[in-house]
Structure formats: structure tokens, C-alpha cells
C-alpha atoms as a PDB file:
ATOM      1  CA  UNK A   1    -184.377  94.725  14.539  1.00  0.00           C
ATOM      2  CA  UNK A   2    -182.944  93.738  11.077  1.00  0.00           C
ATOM      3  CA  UNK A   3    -179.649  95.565  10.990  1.00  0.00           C
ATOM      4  CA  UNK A   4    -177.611  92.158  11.207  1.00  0.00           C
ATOM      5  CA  UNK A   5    -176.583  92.739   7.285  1.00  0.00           C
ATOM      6  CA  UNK A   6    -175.006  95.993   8.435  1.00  0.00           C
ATOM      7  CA  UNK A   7    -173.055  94.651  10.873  1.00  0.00           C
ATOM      8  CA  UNK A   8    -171.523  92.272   8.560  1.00  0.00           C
ATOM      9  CA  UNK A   9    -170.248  95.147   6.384  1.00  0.00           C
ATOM     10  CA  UNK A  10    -167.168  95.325   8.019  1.00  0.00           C
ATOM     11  CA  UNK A  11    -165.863  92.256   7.119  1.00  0.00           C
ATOM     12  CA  UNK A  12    -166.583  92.972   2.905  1.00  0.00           C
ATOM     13  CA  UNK A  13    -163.585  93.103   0.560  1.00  0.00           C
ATOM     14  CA  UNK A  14    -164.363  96.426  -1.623  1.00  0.00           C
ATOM     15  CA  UNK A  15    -163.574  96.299  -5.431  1.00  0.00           C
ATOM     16  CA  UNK A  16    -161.928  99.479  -5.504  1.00  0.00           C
ATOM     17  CA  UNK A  17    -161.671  99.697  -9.273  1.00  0.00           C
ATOM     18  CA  UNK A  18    -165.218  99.185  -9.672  1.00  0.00           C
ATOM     19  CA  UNK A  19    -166.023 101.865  -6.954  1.00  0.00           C
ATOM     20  CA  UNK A  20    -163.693 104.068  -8.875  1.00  0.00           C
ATOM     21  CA  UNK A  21    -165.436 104.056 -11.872  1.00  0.00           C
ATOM     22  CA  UNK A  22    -168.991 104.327 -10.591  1.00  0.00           C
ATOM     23  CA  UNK A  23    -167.553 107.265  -9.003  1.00  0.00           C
ATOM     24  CA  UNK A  24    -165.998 108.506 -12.464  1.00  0.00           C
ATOM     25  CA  UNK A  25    -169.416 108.180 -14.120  1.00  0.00           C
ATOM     26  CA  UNK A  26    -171.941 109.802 -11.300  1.00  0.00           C
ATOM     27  CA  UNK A  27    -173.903 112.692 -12.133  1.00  0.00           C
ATOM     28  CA  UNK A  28    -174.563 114.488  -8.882  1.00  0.00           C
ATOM     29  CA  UNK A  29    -176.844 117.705 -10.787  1.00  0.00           C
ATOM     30  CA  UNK A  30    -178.707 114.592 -11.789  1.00  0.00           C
ATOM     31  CA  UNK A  31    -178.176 111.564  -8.741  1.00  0.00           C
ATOM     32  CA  UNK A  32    -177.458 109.056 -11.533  1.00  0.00           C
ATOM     33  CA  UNK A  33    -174.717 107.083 -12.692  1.00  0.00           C
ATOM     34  CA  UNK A  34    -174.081 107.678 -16.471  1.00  0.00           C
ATOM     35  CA  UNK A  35    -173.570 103.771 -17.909  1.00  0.00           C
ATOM     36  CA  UNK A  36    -173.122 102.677 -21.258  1.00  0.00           C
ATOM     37  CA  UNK A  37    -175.904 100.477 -21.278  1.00  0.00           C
ATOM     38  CA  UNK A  38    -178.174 103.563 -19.311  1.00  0.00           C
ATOM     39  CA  UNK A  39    -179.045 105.707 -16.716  1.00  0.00           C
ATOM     40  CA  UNK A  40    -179.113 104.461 -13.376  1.00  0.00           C
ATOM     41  CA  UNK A  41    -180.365 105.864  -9.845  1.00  0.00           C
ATOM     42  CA  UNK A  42    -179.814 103.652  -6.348  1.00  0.00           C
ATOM     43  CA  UNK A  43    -183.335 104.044  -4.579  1.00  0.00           C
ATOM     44  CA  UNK A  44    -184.108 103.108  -1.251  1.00  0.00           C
ATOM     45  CA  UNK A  45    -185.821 100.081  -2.608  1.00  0.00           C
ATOM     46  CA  UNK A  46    -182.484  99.134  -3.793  1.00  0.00           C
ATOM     47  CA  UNK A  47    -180.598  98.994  -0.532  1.00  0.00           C
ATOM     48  CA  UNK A  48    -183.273  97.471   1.587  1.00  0.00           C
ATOM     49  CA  UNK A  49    -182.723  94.996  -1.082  1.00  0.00           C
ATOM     50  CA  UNK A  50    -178.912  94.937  -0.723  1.00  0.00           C
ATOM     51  CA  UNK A  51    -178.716  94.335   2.561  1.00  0.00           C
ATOM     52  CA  UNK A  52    -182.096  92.528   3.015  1.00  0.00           C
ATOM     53  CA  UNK A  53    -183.097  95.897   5.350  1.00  0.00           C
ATOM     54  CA  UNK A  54    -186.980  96.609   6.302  1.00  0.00           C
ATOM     55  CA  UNK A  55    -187.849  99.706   4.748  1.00  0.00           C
ATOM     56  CA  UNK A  56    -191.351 100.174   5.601  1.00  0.00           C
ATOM     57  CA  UNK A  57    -192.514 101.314   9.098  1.00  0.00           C
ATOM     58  CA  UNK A  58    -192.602 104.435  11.353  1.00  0.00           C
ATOM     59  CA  UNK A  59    -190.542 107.206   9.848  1.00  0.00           C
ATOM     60  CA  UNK A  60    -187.241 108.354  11.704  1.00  0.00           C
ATOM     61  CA  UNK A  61    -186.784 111.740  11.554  1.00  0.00           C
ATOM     62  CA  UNK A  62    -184.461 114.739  12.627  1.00  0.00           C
ATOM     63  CA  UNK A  63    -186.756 116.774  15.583  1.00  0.00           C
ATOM     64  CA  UNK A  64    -185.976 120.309  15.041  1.00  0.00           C
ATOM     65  CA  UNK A  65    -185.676 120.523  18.846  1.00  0.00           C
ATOM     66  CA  UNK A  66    -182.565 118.789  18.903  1.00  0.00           C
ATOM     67  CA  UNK A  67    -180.581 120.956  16.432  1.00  0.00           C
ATOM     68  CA  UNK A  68    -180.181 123.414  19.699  1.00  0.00           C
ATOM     69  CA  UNK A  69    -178.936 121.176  21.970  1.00  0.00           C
ATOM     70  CA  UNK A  70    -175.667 121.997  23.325  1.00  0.00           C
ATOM     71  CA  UNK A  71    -173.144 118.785  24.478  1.00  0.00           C
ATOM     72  CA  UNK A  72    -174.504 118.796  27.790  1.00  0.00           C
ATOM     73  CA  UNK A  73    -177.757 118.036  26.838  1.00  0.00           C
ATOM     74  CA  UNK A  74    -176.722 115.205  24.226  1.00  0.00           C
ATOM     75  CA  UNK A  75    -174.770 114.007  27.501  1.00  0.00           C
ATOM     76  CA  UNK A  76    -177.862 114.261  29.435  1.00  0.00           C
ATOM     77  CA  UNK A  77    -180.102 112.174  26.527  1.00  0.00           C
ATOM     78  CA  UNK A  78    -177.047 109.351  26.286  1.00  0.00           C
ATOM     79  CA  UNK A  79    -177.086 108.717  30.151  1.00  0.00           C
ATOM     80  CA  UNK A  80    -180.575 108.673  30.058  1.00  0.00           C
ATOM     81  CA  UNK A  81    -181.551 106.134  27.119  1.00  0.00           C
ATOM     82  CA  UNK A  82    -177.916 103.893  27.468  1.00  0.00           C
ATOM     83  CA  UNK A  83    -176.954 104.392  30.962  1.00  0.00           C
ATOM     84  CA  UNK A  84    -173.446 105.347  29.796  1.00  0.00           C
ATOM     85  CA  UNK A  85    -171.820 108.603  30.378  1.00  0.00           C
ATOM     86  CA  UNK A  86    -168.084 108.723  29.135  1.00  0.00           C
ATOM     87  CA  UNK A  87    -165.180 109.272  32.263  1.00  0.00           C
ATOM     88  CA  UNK A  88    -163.800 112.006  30.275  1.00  0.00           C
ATOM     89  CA  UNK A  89    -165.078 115.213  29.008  1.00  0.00           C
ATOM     90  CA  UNK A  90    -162.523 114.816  26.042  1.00  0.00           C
ATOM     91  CA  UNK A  91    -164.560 112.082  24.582  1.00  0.00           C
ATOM     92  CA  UNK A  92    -167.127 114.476  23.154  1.00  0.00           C
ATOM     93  CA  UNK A  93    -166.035 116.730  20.085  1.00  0.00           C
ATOM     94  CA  UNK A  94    -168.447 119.774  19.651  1.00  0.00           C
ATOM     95  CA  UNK A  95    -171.519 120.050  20.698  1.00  0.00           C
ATOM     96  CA  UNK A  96    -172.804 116.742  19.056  1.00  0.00           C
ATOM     97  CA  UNK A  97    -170.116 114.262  18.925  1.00  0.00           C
ATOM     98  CA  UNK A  98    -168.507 112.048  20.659  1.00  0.00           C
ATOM     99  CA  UNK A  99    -165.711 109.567  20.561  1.00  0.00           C
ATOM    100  CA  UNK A 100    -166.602 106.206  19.877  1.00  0.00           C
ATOM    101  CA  UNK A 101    -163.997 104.523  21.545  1.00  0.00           C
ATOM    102  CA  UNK A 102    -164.787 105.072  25.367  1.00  0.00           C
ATOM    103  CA  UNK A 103    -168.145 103.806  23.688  1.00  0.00           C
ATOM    104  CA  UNK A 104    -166.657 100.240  22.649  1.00  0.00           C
ATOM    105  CA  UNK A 105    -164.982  99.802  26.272  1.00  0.00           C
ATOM    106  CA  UNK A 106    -168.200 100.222  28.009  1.00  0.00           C
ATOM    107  CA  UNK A 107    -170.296  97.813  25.732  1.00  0.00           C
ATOM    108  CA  UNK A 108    -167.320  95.307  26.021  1.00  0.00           C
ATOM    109  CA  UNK A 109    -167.920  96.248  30.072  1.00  0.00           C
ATOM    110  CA  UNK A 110    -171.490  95.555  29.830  1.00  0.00           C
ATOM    111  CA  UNK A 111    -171.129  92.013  27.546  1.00  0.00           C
ATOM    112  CA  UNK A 112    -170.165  89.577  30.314  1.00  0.00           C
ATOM    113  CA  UNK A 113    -173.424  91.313  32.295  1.00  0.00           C
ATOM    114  CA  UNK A 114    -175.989  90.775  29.380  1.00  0.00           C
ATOM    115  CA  UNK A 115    -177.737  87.372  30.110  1.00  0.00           C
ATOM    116  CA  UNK A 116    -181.321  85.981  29.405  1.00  0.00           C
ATOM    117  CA  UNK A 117    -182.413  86.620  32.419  1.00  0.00           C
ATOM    118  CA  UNK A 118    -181.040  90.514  32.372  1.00  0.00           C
ATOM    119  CA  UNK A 119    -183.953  92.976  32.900  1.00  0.00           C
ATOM    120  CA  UNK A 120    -185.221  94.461  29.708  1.00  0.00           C
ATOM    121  CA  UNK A 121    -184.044  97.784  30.542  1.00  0.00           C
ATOM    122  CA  UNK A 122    -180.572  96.545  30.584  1.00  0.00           C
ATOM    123  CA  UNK A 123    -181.185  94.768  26.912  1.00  0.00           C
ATOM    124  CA  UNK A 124    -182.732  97.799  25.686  1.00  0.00           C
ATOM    125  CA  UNK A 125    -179.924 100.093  26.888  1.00  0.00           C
ATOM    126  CA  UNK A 126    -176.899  98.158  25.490  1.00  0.00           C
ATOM    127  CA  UNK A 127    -179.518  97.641  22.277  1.00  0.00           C
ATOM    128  CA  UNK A 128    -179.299 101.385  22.163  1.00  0.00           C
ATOM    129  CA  UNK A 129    -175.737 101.499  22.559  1.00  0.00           C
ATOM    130  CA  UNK A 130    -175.213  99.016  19.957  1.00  0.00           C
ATOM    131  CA  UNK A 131    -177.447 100.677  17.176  1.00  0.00           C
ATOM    132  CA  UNK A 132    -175.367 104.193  18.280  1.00  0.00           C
ATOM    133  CA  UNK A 133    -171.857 101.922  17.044  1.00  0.00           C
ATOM    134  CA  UNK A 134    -174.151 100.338  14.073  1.00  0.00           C
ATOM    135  CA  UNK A 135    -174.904 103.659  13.113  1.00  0.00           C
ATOM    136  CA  UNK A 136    -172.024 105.993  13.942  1.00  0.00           C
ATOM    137  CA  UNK A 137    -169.086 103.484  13.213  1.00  0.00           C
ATOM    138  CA  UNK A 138    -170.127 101.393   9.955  1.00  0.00           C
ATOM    139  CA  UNK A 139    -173.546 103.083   8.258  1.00  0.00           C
ATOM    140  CA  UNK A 140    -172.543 107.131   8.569  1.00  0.00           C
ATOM    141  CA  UNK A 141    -169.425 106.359   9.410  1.00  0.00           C
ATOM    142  CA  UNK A 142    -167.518 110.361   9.501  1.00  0.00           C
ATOM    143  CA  UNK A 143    -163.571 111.062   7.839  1.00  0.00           C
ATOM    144  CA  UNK A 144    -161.906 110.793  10.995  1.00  0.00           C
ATOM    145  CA  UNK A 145    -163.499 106.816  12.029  1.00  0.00           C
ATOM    146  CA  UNK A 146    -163.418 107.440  15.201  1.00  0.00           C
ATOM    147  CA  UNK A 147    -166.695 109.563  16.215  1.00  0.00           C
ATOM    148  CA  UNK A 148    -170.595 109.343  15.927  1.00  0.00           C
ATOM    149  CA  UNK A 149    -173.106 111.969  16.017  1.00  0.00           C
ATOM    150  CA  UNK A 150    -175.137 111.983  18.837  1.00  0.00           C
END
């Protein structure tokens, strides 16, 4: 799918001091970085260059249907396209979120079960269930670490 780059961003060692500054000389009223050489803006160009991501394709996008949802229903929609539904209640936080732990057990579970010759159902629900980590635990990663928005 060409998230493999992502993946690997765990295992980077930041250079904090350089963060620091870039941080010192954004502009947010403007989405630039102030430089002494320039302006500068990070495009999307720029990352799928970064991490050698495809950026072209079909658009992802928010449905407007889903901002109504209550935590039952983003149950209901995880069971459905992962086959995973968390033991305890407790694992989601609001109406949206859920605990990414439980989520880790179950794909560590599933691992041993994944072979070549597992139906592609199987592949595509532990797929799913892998993007959700990808996504929820390393790209939008939230302040507490430890949940993803369904």
C-alpha cells in the first residue's frame, strides 16, 4: 500500500534542537517557516517525498455521516471491517476513540494465524487493523499515545 516508510518512523532519532528552532521560527497566520536564507512552506509534495509516500489517487475524505455516530456505531463499523471488537467497554474513550492497546493484543493474536494461504478476508481485515495502528499510533498520533480515532 506504500506506508512501509511510516512504519519505520518509530525507530528515527529526532534532532530536538533543530525541531526547536523550526518551531521558534514558524509563522502559523502565514504556514511558513521564517529562515534566514527565506520563506519556506512544507507541501504535500514535500512529504510524499520524505517518506517516498504515493500522493496521487482517490481522495480520502471525512463523510459528514460519520460525525454523528455515537461509540456504538464506531463499534459496530470496527467489528464489521476488522473482525475485532475489544472485551471491554473501557477500551473506548468518547464516542470516537478507543484504546489502542487491546488493539495490539489482538493483531499479535491474529499474527501466528496470517499465512499465504489465509483467505483474503482475513488479510484484508488484519490489513485494516494494521493501517488503524499506522494511523492512530505513529502518523496522528494524539497527547495521551495511547488512543486512535475511530
Amino acid at each position: 500500500m506504500g506506508f512501509y516508510r511510516i512504519i519505520e518512523i518509530g525507530g528515527l532519532q529526532f534532532d530536538w534542537a533543530l525541531i526547536t528552532t523550526m518551531i521558534e521560527r514558524w509563522r502559523p497566520e502565514m504556514h511558513t517557516f521564517h529562515l534566514p536564507i527565506s520563506k519556506a512552506t512544507i507541501v504535500l509534495g514535500d512529504v510524499g517525498v520524505l517518506f517516498r509516500l504515493p500522493i496521487d489517487g482517490i481522495l480520502v475524505a471525512y463523510p459528514h455521516a460519520l460525525r454523528d455516530y455515537t461509540g456504538e456505531d464506531y463499534l459496530h463499523m470496527l467489528q464489521r471491517l476488522t473482525d475485532f471488537q475489544p472485551a471491554e467497554p473501557t477500551a473506548l474513550s468518547g464516542a470516537s476513540r478507543l484504546q489502542l492497546m487491546p488493539v495490539r493484543q489482538h493483531m499479535l493474536a491474529l499474527h501466528a494465524e496470517i499465512i499465504d494461504d489465509s483467505p483474503q478476508e482475513d488479510i484484508d481485515r488484519q490489513t485494516r487493523l494494521l493501517l488503524l495502528m499506522m494511523f492512530g499510533g505513529i502518523l496522528f498520533l494524539n497527547t495521551s499515545g495511547n488512543l486512535v480515532s475511530l
